[in-house]
PDB file of N, CA and C in Angstrom:
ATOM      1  N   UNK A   1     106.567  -6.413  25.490  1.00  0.00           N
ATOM      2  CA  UNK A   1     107.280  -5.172  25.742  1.00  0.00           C
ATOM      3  C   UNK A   1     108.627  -5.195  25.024  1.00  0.00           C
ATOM      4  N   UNK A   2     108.823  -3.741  24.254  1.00  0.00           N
ATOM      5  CA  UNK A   2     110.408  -4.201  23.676  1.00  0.00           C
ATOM      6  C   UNK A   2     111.562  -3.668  25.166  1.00  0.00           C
ATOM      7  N   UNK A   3     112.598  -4.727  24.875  1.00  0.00           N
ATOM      8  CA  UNK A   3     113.463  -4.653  25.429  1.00  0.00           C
ATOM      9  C   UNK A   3     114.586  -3.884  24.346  1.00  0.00           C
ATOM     10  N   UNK A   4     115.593  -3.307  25.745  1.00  0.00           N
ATOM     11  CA  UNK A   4     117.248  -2.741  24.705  1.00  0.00           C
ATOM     12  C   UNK A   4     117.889  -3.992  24.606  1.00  0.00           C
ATOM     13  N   UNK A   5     118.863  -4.036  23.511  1.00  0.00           N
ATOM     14  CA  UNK A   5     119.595  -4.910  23.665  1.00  0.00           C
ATOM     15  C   UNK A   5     120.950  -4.527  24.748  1.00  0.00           C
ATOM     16  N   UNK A   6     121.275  -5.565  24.739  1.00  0.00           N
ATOM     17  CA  UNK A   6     122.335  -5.925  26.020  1.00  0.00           C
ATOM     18  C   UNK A   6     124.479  -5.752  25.047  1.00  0.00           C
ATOM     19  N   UNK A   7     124.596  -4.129  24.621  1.00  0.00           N
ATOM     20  CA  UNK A   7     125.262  -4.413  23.643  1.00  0.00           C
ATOM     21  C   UNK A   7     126.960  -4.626  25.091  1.00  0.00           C
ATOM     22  N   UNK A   8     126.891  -4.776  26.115  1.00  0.00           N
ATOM     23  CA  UNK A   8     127.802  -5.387  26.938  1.00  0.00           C
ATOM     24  C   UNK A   8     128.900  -6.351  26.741  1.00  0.00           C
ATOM     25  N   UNK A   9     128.135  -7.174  25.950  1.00  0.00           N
ATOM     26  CA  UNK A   9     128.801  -8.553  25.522  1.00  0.00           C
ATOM     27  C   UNK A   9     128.761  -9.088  23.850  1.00  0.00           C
ATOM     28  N   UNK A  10     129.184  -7.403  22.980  1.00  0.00           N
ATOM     29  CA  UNK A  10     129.569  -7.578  21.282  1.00  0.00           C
ATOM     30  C   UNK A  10     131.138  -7.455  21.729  1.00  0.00           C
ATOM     31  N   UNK A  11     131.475  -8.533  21.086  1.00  0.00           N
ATOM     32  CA  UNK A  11     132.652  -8.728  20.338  1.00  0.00           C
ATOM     33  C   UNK A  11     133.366  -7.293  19.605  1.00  0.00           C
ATOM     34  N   UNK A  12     133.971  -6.483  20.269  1.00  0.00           N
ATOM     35  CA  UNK A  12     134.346  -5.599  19.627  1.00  0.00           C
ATOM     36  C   UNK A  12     135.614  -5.806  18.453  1.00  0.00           C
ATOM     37  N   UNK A  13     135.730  -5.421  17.638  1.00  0.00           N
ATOM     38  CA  UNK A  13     136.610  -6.147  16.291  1.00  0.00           C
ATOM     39  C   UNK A  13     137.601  -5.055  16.048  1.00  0.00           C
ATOM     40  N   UNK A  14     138.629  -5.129  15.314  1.00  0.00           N
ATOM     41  CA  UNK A  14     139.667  -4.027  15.078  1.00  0.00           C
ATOM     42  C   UNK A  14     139.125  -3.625  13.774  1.00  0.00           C
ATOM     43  N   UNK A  15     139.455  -2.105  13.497  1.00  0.00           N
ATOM     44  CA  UNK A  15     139.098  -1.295  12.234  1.00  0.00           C
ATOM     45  C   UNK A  15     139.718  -2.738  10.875  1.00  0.00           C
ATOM     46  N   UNK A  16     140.453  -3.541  11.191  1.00  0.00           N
ATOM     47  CA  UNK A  16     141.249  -4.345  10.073  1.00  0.00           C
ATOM     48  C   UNK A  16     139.728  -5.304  10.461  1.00  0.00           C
ATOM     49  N   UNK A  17     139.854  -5.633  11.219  1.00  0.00           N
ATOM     50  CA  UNK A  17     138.410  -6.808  11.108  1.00  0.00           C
ATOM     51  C   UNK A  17     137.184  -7.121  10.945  1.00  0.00           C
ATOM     52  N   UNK A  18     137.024  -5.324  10.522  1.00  0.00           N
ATOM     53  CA  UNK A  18     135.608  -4.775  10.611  1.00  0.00           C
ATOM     54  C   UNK A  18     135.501  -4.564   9.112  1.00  0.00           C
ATOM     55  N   UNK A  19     137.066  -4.132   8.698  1.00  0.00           N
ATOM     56  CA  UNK A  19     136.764  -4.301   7.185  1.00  0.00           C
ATOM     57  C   UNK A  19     136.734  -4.932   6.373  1.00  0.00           C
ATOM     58  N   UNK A  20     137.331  -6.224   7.158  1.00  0.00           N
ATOM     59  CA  UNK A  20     137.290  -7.581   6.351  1.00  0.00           C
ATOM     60  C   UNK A  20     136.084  -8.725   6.435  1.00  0.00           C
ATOM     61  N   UNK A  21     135.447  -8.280   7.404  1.00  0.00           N
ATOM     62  CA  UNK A  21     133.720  -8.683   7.519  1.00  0.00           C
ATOM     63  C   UNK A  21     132.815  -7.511   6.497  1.00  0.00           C
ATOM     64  N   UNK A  22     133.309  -6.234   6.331  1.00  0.00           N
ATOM     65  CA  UNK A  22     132.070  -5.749   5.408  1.00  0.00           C
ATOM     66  C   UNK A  22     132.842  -6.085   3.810  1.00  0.00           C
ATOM     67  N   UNK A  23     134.260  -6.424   3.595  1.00  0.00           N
ATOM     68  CA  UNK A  23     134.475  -6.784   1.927  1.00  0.00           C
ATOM     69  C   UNK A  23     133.616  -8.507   1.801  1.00  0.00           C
ATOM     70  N   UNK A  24     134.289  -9.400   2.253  1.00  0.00           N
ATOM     71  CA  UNK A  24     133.527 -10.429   2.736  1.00  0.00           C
ATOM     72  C   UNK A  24     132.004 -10.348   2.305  1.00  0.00           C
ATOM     73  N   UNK A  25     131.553  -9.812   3.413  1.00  0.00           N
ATOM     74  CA  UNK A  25     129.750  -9.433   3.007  1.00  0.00           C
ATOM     75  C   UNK A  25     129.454  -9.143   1.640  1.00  0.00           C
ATOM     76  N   UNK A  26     130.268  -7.859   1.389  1.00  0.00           N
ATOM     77  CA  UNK A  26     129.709  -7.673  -0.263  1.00  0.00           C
ATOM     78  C   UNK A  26     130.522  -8.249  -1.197  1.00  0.00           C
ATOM     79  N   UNK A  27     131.349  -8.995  -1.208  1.00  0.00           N
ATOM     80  CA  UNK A  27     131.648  -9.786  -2.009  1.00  0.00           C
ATOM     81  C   UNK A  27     133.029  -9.647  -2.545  1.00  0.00           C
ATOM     82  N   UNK A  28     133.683  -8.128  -2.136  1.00  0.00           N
ATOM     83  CA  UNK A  28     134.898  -7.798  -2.899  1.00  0.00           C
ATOM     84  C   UNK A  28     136.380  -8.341  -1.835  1.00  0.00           C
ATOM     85  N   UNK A  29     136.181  -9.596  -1.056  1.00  0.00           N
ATOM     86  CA  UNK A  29     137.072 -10.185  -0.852  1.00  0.00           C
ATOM     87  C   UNK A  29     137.011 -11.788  -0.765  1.00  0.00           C
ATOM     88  N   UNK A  30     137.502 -12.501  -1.222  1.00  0.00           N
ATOM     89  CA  UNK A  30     137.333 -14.160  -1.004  1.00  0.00           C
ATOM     90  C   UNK A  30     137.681 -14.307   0.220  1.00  0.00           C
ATOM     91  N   UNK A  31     137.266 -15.284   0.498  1.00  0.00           N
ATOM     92  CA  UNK A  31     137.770 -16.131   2.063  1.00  0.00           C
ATOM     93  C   UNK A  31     136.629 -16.529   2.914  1.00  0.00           C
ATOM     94  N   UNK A  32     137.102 -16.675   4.144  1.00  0.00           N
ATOM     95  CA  UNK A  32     136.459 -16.862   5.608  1.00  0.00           C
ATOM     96  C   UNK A  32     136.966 -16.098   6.825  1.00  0.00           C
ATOM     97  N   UNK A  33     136.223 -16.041   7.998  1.00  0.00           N
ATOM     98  CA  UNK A  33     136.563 -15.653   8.691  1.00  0.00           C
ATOM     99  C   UNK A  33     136.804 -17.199   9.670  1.00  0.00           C
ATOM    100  N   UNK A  34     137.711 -17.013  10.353  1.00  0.00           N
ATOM    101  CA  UNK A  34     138.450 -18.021  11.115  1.00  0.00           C
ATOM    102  C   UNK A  34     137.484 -18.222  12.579  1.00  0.00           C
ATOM    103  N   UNK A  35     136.317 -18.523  12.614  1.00  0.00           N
ATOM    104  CA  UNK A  35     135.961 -18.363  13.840  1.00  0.00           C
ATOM    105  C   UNK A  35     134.574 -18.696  13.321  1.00  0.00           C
ATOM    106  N   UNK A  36     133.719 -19.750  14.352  1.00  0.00           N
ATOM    107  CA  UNK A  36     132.376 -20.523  13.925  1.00  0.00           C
ATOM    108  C   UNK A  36     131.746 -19.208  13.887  1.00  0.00           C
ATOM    109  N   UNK A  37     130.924 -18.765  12.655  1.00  0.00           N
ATOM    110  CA  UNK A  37     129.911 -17.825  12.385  1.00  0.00           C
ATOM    111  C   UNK A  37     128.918 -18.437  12.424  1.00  0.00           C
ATOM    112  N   UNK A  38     127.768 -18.167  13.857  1.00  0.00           N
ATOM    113  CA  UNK A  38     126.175 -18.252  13.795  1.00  0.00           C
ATOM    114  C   UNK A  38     125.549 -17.479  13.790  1.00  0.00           C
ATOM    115  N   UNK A  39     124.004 -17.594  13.551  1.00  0.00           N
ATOM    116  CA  UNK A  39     123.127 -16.609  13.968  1.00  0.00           C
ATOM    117  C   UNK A  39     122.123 -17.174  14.858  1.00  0.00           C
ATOM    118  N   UNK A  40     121.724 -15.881  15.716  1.00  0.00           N
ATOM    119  CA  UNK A  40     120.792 -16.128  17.132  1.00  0.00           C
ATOM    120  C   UNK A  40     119.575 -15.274  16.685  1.00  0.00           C
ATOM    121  N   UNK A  41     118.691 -16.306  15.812  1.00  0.00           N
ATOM    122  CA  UNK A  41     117.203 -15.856  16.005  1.00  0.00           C
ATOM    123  C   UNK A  41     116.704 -15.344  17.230  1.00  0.00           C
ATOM    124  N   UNK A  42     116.896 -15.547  18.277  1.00  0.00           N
ATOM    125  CA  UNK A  42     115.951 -15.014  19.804  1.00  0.00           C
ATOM    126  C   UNK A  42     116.891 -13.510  19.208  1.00  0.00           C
ATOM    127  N   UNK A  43     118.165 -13.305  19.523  1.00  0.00           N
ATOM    128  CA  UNK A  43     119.257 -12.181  19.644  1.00  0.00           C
ATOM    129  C   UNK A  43     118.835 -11.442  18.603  1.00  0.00           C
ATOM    130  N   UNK A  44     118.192 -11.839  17.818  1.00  0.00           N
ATOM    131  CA  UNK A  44     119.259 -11.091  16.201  1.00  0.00           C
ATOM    132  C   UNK A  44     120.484 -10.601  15.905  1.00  0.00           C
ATOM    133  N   UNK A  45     121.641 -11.658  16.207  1.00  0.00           N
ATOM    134  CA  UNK A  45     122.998 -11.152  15.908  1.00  0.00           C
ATOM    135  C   UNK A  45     123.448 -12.543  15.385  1.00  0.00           C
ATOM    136  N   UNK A  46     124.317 -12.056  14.603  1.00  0.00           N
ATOM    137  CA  UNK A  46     125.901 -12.444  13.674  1.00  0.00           C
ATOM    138  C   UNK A  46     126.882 -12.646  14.820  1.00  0.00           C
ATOM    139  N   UNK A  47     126.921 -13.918  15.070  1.00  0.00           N
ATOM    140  CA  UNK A  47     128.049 -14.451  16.404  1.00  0.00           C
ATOM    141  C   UNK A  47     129.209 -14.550  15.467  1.00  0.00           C
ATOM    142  N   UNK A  48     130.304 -14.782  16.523  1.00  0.00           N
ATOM    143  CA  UNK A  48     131.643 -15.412  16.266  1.00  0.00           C
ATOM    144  C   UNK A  48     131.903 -15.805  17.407  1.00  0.00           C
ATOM    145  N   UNK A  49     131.922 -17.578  17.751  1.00  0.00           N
ATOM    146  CA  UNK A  49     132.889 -18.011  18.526  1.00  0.00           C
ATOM    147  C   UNK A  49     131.767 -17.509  19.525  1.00  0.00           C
ATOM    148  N   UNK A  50     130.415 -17.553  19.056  1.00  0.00           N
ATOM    149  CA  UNK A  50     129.495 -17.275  20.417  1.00  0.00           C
ATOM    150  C   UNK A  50     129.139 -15.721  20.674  1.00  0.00           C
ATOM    151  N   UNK A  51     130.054 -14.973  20.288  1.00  0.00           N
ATOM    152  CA  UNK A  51     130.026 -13.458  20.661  1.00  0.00           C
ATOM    153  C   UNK A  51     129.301 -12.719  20.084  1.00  0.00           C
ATOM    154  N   UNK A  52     128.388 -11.820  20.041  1.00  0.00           N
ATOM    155  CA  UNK A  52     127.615 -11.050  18.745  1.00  0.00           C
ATOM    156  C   UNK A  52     128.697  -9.964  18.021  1.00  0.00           C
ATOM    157  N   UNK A  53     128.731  -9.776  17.230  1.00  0.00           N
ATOM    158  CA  UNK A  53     129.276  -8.813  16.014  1.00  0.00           C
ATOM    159  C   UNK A  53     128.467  -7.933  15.321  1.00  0.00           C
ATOM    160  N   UNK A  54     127.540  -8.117  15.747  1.00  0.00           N
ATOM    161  CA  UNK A  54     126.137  -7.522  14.364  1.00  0.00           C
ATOM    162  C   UNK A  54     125.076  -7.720  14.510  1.00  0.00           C
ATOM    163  N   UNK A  55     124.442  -6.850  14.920  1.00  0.00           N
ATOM    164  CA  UNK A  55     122.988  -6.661  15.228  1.00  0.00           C
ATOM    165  C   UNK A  55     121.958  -6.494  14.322  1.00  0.00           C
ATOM    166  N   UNK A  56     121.174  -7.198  13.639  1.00  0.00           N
ATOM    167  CA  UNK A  56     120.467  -7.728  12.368  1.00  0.00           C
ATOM    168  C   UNK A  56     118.956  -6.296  13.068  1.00  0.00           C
ATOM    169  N   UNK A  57     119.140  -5.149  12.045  1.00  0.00           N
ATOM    170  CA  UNK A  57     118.288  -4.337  12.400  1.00  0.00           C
ATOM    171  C   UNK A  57     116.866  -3.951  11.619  1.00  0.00           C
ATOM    172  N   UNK A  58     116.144  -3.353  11.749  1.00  0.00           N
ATOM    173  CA  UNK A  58     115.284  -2.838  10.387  1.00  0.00           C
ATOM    174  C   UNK A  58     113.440  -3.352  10.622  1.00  0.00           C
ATOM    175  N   UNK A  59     113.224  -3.813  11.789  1.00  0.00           N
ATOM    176  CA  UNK A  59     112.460  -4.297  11.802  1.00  0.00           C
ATOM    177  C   UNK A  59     111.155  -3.408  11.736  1.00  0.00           C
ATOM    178  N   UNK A  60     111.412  -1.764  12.198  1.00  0.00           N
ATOM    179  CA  UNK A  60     110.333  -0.718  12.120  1.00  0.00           C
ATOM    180  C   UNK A  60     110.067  -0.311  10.585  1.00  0.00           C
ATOM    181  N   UNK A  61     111.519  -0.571   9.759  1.00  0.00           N
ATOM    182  CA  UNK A  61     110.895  -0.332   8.520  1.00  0.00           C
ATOM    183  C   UNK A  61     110.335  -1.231   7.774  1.00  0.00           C
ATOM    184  N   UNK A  62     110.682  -2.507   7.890  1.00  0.00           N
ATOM    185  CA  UNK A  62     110.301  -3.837   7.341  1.00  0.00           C
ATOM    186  C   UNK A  62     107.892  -3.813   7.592  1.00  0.00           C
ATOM    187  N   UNK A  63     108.114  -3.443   8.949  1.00  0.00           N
ATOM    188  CA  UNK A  63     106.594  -3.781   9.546  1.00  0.00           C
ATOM    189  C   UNK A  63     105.567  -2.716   9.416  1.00  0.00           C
ATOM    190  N   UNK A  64     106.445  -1.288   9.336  1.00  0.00           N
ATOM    191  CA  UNK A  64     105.863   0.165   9.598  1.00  0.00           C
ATOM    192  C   UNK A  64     104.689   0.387   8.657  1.00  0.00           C
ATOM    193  N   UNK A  65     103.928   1.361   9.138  1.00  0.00           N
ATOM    194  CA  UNK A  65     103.496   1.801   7.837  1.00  0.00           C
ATOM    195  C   UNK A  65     104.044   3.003   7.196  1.00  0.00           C
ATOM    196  N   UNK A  66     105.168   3.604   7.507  1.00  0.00           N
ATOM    197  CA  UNK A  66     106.131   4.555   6.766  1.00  0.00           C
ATOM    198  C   UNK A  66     107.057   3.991   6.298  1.00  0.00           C
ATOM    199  N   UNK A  67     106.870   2.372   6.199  1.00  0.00           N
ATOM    200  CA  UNK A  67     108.189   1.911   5.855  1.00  0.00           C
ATOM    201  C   UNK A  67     107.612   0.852   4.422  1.00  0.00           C
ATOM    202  N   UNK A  68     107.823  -0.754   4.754  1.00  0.00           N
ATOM    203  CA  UNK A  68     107.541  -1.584   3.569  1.00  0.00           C
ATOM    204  C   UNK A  68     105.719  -2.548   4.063  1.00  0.00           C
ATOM    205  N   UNK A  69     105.633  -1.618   5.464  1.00  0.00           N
ATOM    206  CA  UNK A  69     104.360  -2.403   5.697  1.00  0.00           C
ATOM    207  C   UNK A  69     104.289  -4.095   5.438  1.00  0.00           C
ATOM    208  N   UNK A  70     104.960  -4.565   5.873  1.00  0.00           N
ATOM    209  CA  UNK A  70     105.034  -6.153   5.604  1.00  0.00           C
ATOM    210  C   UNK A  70     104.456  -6.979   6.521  1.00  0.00           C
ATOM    211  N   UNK A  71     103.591  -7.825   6.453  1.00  0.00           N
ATOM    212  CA  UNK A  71     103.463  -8.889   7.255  1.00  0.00           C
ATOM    213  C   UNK A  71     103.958  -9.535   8.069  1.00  0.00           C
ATOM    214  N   UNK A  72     104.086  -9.316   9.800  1.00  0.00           N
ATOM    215  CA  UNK A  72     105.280  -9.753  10.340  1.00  0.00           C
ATOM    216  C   UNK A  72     106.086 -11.090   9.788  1.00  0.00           C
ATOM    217  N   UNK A  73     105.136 -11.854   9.268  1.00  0.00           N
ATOM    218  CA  UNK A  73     105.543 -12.979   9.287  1.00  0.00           C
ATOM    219  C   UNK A  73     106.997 -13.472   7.703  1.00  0.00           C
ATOM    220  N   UNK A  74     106.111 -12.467   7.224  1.00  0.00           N
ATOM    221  CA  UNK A  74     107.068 -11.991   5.618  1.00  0.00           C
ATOM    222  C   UNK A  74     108.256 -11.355   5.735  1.00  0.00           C
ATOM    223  N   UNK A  75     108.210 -10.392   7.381  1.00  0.00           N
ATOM    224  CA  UNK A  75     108.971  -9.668   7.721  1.00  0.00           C
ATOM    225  C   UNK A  75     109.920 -10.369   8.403  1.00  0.00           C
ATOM    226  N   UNK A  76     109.540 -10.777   9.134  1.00  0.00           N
ATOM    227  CA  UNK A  76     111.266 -12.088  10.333  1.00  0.00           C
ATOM    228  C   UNK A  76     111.294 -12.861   8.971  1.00  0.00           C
ATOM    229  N   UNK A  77     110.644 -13.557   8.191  1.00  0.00           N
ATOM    230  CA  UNK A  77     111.564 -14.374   7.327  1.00  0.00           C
ATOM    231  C   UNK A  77     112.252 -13.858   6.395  1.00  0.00           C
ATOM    232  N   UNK A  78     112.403 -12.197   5.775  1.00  0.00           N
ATOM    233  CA  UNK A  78     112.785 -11.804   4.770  1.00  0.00           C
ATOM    234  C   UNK A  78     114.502 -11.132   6.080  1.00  0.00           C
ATOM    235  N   UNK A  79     114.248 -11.013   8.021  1.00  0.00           N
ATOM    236  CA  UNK A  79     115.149 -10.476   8.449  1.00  0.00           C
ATOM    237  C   UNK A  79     116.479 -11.597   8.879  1.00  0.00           C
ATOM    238  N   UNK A  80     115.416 -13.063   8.948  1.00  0.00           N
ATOM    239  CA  UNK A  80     116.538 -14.416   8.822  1.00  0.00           C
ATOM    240  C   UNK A  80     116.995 -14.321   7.924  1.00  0.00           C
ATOM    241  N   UNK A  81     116.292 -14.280   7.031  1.00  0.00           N
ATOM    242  CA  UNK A  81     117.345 -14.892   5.220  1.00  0.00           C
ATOM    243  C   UNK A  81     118.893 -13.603   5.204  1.00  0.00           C
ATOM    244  N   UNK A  82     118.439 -12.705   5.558  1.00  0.00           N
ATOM    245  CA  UNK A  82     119.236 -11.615   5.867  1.00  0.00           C
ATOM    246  C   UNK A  82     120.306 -11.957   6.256  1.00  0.00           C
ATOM    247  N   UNK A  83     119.770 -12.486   8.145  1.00  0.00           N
ATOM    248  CA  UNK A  83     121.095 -12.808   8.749  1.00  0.00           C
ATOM    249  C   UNK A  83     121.815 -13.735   8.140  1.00  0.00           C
ATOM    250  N   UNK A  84     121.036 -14.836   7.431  1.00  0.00           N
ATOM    251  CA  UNK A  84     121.620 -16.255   7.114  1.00  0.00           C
ATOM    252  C   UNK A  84     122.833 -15.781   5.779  1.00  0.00           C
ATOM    253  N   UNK A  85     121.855 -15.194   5.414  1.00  0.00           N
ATOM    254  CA  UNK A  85     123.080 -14.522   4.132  1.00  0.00           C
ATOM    255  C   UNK A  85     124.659 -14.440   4.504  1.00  0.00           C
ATOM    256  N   UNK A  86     124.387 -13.297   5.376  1.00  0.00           N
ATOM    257  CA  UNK A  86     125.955 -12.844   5.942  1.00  0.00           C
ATOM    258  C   UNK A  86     126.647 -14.028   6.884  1.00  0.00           C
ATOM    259  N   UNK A  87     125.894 -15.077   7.390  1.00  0.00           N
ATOM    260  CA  UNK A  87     126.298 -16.202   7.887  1.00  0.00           C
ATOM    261  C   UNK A  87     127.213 -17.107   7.064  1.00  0.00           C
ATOM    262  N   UNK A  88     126.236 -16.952   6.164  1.00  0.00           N
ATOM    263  CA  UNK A  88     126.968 -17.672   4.885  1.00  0.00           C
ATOM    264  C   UNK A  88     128.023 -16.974   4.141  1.00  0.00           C
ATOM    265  N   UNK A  89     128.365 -15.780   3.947  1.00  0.00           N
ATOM    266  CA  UNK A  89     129.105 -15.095   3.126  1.00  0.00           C
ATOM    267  C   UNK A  89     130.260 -15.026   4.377  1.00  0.00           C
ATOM    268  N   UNK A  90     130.255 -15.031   5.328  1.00  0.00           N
ATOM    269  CA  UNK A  90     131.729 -14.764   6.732  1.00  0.00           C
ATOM    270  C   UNK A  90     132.121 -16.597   6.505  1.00  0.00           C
ATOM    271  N   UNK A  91     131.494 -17.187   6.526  1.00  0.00           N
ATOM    272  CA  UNK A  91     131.751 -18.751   6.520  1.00  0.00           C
ATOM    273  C   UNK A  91     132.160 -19.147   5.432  1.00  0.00           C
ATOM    274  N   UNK A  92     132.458 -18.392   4.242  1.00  0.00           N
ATOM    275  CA  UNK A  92     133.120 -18.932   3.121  1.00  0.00           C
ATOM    276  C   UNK A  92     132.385 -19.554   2.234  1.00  0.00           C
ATOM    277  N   UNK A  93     131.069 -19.965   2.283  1.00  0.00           N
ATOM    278  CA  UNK A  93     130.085 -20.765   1.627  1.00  0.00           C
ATOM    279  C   UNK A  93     129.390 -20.147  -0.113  1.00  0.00           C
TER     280      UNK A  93
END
């Protein structure tokens, strides 16, 4: 059964911190963000310091058949590499 997520307990960020996680992401700022960046396969979120920030979405178009029709299995590994990406790009790596 799908469940909602539980958005209760995201890390809400300031308009300054929100924009320095999406330059970051795409590339048009160097650095890190100051705070352990993980990701929670069960969650699908982009933690900080434990907290979610970012909810790793797309999974109806990834699987759909109005969408890329993918193989679930093609599909969670193409939505990890995803998260891992931005894991890696907030972490300075």
């Amino acid at each position: 059964m799908f469940e909602l997520f539980d958005y209760s307990n995201m890390r809400l960020l300031s308009k300054e911190d929100k924009q320095n996680v999406i330059d970051l992401i795409n590339g048009t700022r160097v650095g890190k963000i100051e705070a352990k960046v993980t990701y929670d396969q069960n969650e699908q979120t982009v933690n900080l310091d434990g907290q979610p920030i970012l909810l790793i979405r797309g999974w109806g178009h990834l699987t759909g058949t109005g969408g890329l029709n993918l193989p679930l299995d093609q599909a969670a590994a193409f939505q990890d590499s995803f998260a891992n990406y931005i894991v890696e790009k907030l972490s300075g790596k």
